[in-house]
Protein backbone atom coordinates (compact mmCIF):
# COMPACT_ATOMS: atom_id res chain seq x y z
CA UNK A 1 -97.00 -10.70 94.72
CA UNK A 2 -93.74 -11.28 93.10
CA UNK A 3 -92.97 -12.76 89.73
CA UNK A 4 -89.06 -14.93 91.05
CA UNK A 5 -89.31 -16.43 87.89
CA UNK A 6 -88.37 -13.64 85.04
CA UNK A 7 -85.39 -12.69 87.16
CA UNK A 8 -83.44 -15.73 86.72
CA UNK A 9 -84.78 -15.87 83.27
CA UNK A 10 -83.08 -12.65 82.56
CA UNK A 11 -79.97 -13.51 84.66
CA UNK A 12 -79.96 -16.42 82.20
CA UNK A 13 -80.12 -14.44 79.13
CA UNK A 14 -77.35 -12.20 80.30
CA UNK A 15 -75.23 -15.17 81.38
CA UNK A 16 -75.58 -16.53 77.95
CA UNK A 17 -74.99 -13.53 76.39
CA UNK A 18 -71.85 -12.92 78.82
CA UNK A 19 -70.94 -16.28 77.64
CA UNK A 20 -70.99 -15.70 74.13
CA UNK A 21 -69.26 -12.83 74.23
CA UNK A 22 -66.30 -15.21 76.47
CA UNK A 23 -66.77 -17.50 73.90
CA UNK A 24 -66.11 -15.52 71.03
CA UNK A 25 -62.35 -14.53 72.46
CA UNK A 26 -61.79 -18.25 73.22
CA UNK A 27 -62.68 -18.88 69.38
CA UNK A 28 -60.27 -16.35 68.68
CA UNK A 29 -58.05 -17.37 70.35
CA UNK A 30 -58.20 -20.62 69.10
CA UNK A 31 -58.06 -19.58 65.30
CA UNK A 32 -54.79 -17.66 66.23
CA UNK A 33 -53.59 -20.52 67.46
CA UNK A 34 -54.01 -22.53 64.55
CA UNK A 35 -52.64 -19.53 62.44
CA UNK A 36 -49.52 -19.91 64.11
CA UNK A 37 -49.10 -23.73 63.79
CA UNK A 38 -49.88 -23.29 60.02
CA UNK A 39 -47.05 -20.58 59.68
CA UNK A 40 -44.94 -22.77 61.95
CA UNK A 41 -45.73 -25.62 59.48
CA UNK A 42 -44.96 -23.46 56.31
CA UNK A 43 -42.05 -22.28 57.70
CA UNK A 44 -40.63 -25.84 58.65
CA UNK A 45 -41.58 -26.59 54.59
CA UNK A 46 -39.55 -23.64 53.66
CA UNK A 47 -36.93 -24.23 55.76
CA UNK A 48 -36.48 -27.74 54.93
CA UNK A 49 -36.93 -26.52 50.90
CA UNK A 50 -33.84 -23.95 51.66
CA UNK A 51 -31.95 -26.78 53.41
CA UNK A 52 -32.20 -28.78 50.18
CA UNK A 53 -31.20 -26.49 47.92
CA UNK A 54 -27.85 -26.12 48.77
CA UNK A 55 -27.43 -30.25 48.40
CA UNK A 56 -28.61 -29.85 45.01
CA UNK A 57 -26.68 -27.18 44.04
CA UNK A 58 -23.54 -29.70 45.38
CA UNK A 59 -25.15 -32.18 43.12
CA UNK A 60 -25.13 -29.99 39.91
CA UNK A 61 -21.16 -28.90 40.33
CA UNK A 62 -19.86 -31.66 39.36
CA UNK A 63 -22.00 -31.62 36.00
CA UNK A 64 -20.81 -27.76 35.51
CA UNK A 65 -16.92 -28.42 36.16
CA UNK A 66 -17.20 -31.35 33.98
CA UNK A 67 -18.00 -28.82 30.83
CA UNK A 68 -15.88 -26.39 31.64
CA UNK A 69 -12.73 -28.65 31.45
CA UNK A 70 -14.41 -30.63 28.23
CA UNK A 71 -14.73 -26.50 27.03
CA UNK A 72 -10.96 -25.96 28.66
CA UNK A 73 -9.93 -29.16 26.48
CA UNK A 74 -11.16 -28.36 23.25
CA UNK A 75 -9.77 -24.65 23.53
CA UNK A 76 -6.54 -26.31 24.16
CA UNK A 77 -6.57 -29.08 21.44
CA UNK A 78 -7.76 -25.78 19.07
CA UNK A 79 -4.66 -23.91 20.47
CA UNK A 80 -1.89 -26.66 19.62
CA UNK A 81 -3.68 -26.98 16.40
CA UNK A 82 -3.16 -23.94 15.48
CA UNK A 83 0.23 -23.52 16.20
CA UNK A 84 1.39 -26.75 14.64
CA UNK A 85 3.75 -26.25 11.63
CA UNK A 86 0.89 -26.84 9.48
CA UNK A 87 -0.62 -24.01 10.53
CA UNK A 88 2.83 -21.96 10.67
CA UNK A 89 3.55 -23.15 7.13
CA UNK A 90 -0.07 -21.56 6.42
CA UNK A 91 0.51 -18.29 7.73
CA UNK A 92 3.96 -18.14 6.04
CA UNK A 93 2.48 -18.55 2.22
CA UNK A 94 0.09 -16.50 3.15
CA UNK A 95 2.31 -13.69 4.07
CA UNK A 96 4.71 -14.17 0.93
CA UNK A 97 1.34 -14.14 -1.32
CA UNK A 98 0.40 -10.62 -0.40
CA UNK A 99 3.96 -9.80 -0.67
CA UNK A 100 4.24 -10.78 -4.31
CA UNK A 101 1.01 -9.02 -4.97
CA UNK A 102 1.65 -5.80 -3.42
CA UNK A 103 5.42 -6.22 -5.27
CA UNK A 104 3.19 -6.73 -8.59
CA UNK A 105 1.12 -3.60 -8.20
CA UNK A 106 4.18 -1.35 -7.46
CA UNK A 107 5.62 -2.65 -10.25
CA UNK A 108 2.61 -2.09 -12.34
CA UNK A 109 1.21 1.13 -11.48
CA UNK A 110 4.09 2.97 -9.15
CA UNK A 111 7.73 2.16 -9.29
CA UNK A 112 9.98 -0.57 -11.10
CA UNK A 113 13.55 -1.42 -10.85
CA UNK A 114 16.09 -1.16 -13.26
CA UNK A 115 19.90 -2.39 -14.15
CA UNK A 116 22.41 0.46 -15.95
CA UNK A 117 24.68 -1.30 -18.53
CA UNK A 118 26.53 1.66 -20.14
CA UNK A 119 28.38 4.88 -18.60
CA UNK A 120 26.30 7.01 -21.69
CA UNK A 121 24.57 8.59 -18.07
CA UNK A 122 27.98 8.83 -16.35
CA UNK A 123 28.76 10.50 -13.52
CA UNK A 124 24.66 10.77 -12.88
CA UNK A 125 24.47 6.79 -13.55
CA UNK A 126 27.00 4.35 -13.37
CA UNK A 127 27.81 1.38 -14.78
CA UNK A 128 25.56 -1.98 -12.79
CA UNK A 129 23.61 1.08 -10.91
CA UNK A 130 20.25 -0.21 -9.64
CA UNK A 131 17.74 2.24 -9.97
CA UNK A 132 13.81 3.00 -9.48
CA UNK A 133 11.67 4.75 -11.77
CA UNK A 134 8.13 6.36 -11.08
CA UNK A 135 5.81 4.94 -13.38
CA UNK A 136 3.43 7.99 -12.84
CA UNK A 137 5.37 10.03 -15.04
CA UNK A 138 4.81 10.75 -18.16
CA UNK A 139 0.88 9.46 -17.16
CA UNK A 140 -0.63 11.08 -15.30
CA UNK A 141 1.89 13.68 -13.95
CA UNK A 142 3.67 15.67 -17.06
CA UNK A 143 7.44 15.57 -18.28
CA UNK A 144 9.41 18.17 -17.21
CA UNK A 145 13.00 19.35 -19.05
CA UNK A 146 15.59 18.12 -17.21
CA UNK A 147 14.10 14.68 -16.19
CA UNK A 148 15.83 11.48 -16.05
CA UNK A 149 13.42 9.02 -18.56
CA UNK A 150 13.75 5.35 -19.29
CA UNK A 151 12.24 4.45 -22.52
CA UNK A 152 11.77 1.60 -24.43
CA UNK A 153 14.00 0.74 -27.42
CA UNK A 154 11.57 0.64 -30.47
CA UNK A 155 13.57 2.18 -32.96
CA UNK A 156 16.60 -0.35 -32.88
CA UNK A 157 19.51 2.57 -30.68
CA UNK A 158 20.34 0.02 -28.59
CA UNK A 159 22.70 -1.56 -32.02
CA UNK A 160 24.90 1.82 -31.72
CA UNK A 161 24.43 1.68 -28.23
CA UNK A 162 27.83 0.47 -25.73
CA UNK A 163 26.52 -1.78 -23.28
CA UNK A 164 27.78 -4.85 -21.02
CA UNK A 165 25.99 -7.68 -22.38
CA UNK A 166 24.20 -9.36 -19.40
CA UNK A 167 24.59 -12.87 -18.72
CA UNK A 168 21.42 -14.93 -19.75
CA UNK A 169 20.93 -17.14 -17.10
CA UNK A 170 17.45 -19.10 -18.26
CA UNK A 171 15.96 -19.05 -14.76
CA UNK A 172 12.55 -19.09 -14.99
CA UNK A 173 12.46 -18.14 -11.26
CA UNK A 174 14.49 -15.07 -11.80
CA UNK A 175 12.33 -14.26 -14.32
CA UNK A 176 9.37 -14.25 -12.40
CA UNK A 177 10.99 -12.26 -9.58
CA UNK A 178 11.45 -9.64 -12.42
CA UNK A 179 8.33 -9.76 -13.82
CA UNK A 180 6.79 -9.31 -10.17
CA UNK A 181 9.20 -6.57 -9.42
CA UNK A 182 11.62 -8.17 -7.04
CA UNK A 183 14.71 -7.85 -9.14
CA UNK A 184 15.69 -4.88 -11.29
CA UNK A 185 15.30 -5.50 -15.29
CA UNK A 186 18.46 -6.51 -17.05
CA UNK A 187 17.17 -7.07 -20.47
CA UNK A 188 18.81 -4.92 -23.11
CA UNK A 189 14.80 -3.53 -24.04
CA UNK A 190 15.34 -0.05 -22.62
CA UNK A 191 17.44 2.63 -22.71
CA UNK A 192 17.91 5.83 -20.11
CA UNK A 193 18.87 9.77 -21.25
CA UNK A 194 17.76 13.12 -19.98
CA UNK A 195 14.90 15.16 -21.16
CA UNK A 196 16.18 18.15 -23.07
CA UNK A 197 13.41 19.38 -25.03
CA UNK A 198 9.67 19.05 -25.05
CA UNK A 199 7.23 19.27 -27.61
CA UNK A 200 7.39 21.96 -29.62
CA UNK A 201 10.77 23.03 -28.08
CA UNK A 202 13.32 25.01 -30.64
CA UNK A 203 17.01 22.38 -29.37
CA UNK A 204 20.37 24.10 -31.23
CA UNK A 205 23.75 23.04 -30.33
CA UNK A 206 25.82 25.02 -30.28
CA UNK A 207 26.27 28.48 -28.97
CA UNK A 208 29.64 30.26 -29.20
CA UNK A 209 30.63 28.62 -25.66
CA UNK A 210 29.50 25.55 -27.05
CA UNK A 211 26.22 24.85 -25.23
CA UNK A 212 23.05 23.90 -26.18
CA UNK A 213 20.03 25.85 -26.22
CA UNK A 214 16.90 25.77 -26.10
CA UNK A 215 13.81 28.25 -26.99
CA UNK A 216 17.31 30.73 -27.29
CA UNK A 217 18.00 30.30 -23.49
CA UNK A 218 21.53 28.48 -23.18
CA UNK A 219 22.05 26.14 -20.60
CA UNK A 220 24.38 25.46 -18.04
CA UNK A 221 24.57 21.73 -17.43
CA UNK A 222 26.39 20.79 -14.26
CA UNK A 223 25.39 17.44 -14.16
CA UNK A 224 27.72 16.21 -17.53
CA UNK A 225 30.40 13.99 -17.40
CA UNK A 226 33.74 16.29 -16.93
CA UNK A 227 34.95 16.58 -20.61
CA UNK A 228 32.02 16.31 -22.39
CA UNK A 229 31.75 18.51 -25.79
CA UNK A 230 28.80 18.60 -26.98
CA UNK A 231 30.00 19.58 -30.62
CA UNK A 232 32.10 16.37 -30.46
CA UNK A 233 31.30 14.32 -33.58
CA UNK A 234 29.99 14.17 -37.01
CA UNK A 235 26.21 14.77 -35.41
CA UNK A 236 26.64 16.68 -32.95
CA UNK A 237 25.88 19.55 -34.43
CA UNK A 238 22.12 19.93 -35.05
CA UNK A 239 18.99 22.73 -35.05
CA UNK A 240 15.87 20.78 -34.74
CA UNK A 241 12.17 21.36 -33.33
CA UNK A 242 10.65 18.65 -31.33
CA UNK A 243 7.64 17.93 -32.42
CA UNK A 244 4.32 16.97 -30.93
CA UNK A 245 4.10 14.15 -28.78
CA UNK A 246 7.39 13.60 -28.89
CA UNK A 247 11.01 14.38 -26.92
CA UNK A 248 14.56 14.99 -27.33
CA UNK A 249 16.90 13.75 -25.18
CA UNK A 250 20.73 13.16 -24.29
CA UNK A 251 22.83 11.22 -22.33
CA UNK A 252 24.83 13.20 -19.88
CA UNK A 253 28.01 11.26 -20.64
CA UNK A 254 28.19 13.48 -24.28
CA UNK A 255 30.99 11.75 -25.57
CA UNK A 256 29.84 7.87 -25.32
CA UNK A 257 25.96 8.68 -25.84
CA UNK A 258 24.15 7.16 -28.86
CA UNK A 259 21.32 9.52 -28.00
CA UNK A 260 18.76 11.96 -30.31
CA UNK A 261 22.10 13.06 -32.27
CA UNK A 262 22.90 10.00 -33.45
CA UNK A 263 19.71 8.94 -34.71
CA UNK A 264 18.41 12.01 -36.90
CA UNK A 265 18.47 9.82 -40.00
CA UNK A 266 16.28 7.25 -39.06
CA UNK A 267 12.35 7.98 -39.93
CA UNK A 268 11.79 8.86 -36.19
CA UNK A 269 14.59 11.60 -36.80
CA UNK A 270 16.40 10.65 -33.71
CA UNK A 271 12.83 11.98 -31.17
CA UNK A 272 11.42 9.75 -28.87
CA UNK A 273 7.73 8.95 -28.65
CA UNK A 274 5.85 9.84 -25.40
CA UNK A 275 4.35 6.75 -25.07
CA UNK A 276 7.34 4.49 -24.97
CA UNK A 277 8.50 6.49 -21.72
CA UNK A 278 8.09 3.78 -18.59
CA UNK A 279 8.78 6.30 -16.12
CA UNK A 280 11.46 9.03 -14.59
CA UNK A 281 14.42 7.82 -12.90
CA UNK A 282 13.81 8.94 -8.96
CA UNK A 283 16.49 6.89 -6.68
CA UNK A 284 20.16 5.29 -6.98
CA UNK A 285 18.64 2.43 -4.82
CA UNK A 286 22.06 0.45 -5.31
CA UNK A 287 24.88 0.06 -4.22
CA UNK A 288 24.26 1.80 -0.93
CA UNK A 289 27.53 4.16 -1.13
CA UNK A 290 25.34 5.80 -4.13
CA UNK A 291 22.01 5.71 -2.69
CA UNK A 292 20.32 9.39 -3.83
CA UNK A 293 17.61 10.46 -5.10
CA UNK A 294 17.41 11.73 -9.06
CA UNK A 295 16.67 15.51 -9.66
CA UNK A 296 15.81 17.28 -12.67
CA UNK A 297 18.02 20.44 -11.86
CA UNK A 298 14.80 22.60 -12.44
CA UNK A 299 17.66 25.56 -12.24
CA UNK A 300 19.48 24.64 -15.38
CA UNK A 301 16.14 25.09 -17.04
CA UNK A 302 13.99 27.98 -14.99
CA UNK A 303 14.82 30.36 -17.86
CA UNK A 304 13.87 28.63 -20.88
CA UNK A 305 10.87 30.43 -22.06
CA UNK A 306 7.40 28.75 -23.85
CA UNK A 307 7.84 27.54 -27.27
CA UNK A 308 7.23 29.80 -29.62
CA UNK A 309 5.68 27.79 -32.15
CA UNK A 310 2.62 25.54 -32.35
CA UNK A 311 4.36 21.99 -32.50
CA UNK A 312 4.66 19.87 -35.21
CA UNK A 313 3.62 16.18 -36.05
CA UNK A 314 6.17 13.78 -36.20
CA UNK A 315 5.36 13.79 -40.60
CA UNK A 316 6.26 17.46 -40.96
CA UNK A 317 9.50 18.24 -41.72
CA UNK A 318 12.16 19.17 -38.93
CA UNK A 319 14.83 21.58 -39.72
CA UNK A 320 18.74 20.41 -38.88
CA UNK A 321 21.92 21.79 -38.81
CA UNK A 322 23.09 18.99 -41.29
């Protein structure tokens, strides 16, 4: 006897199991589907997004370009400003300031200007020469024999000495370009001679040939004025020793010189303190036809030996030929 009945049963069960297993594709299926309308959607919002963009980047130009010609403006205005003739009168002071202050240190600590108003240093100096001096010499560099010195006029040689009498002009303005160092010093304060001896330094004039010597070496003197004698005069003969601190010097120009000579009977006995030296003599800065520069002719002097003797103080007693 047959059983029909289980058959379709399990042809049932299958079926619904084949059916499943069709439906579960179909849901699939479906959820890809809606996967792909949801990326569709998100990439409609995106696009739309990127297509708005752009209009809003047109939107914030005109904002940007609006600063950067305000920014263009202002650089401008700044730019006229600053060349205006306010501003040009500015820069000009400010030049001429450092100017005067950089003219006020050389003249303080390096070089200074000077006027000649006698021929006592002719031919070496003339006559309205303007020179230069180094102001490093005596302090800190050392004299050396031979060297061109401007002094100042503490002991009153300036009475005996021949000079054109500058014109006094009582311009404050001149003054000041003195004092700062833009115009040589015309005042009749200083005087200018040559370094003969240093301290301790045995000076005689004269040998046989009529030179002067010094430590016993005589010297040859090219640079005096053609015609000089040095034994011209009721003091030019002398034998003295310079003593410390101290100098002796002479004017090239032996014949019109009011120099250590002529002022052995003052209390100084015609030497010249150290201290009152402003400075060598380097350059004939004017007029141009006698620009040079000032040597010392180290030859006229490269034999005179070392002092013998410990130098004396200005108090002892200095032998002279008088």
């Amino acid at each position: 006897m047959s059983h029909p009945t289980p058959e379709p049963a399990e042809e049932s069960a299958a079926d619904r199991r084949t059916g499943r297993r069709r439906a579960e594709p179909e849901v699939a299926s479906v959820t890809a589907a809606a996967d792909l309308e949801q990326s569709a959607a998100n990439s409609e919002d995106a696009g739309s997004e990127d297509a708005v963009s752009p209009a809003a980047a047109k939107v914030e130009d005109p904002a940007a370009a609006e600063k950067e010609a305000l920014a263009v403006k202002t650089v401008a205005k700044k730019a006229r400003k600053s060349s205006g003739p306010l501003s040009w009168l500015k820069e000009i002071v400010i030049v001429v300031a450092i100017a005067l202050v950089l003219s006020f240190l050389l003249k303080t600590f390096l070089f200074r200007a000077f006027v000649i108003p006698s021929g006592s240093m002719e031919n070496t100096l003339q006559i309205d020469d303007r020179i230069f001096i180094n102001e490093l010499v005596p302090r800190p560099f050392a004299l050396q024999r031979g060297d061109v010195v401007v002094f100042k006029d503490t002991q009153g040689w300036l009475a005996a000495e021949q000079t054109q009498t500058p014109q006094q002009s009582g311009n404050w303005f001149k003054e000041a370009l003195v004092f700062i160092g833009l115009m040589p010093d015309e005042s009749q304060q200083h005087l200018v001679k040559r370094v003969i001896g240093l301290a301790g330094d045995h000076v005689i004039c004269c040998d046989a040939q009529g030179r002067i010597t010094v430590n016993g070496q005589p010297l040859d003197e090219p640079y005096l004025f053609p015609g000089s004698n040095n034994a011209l005069g009721p003091n030019a003969i002398f034998d003295v020793t310079v003593p410390a601190g101290k100098l002796w010097v002479m004017g090239d120009n032996r014949n019109n010189s009011a120099d250590s000579r002529w002022h052995q009977q003052l209390p100084s006995q015609g030497f010249v303190d150290q201290n009152d030296v402003e400075g060598t003599a380097t350059v004939i800065a004017w007029p141009l036809n006698r620009w040079t520069i000032l040597g010392n002719y180290p030859g006229t002097f490269r034999n005179v030996p070392a002092p013998s003797s410990t130098p004396v103080t200005s108090s002892s007693p200095v032998p002279t030929g008088q």
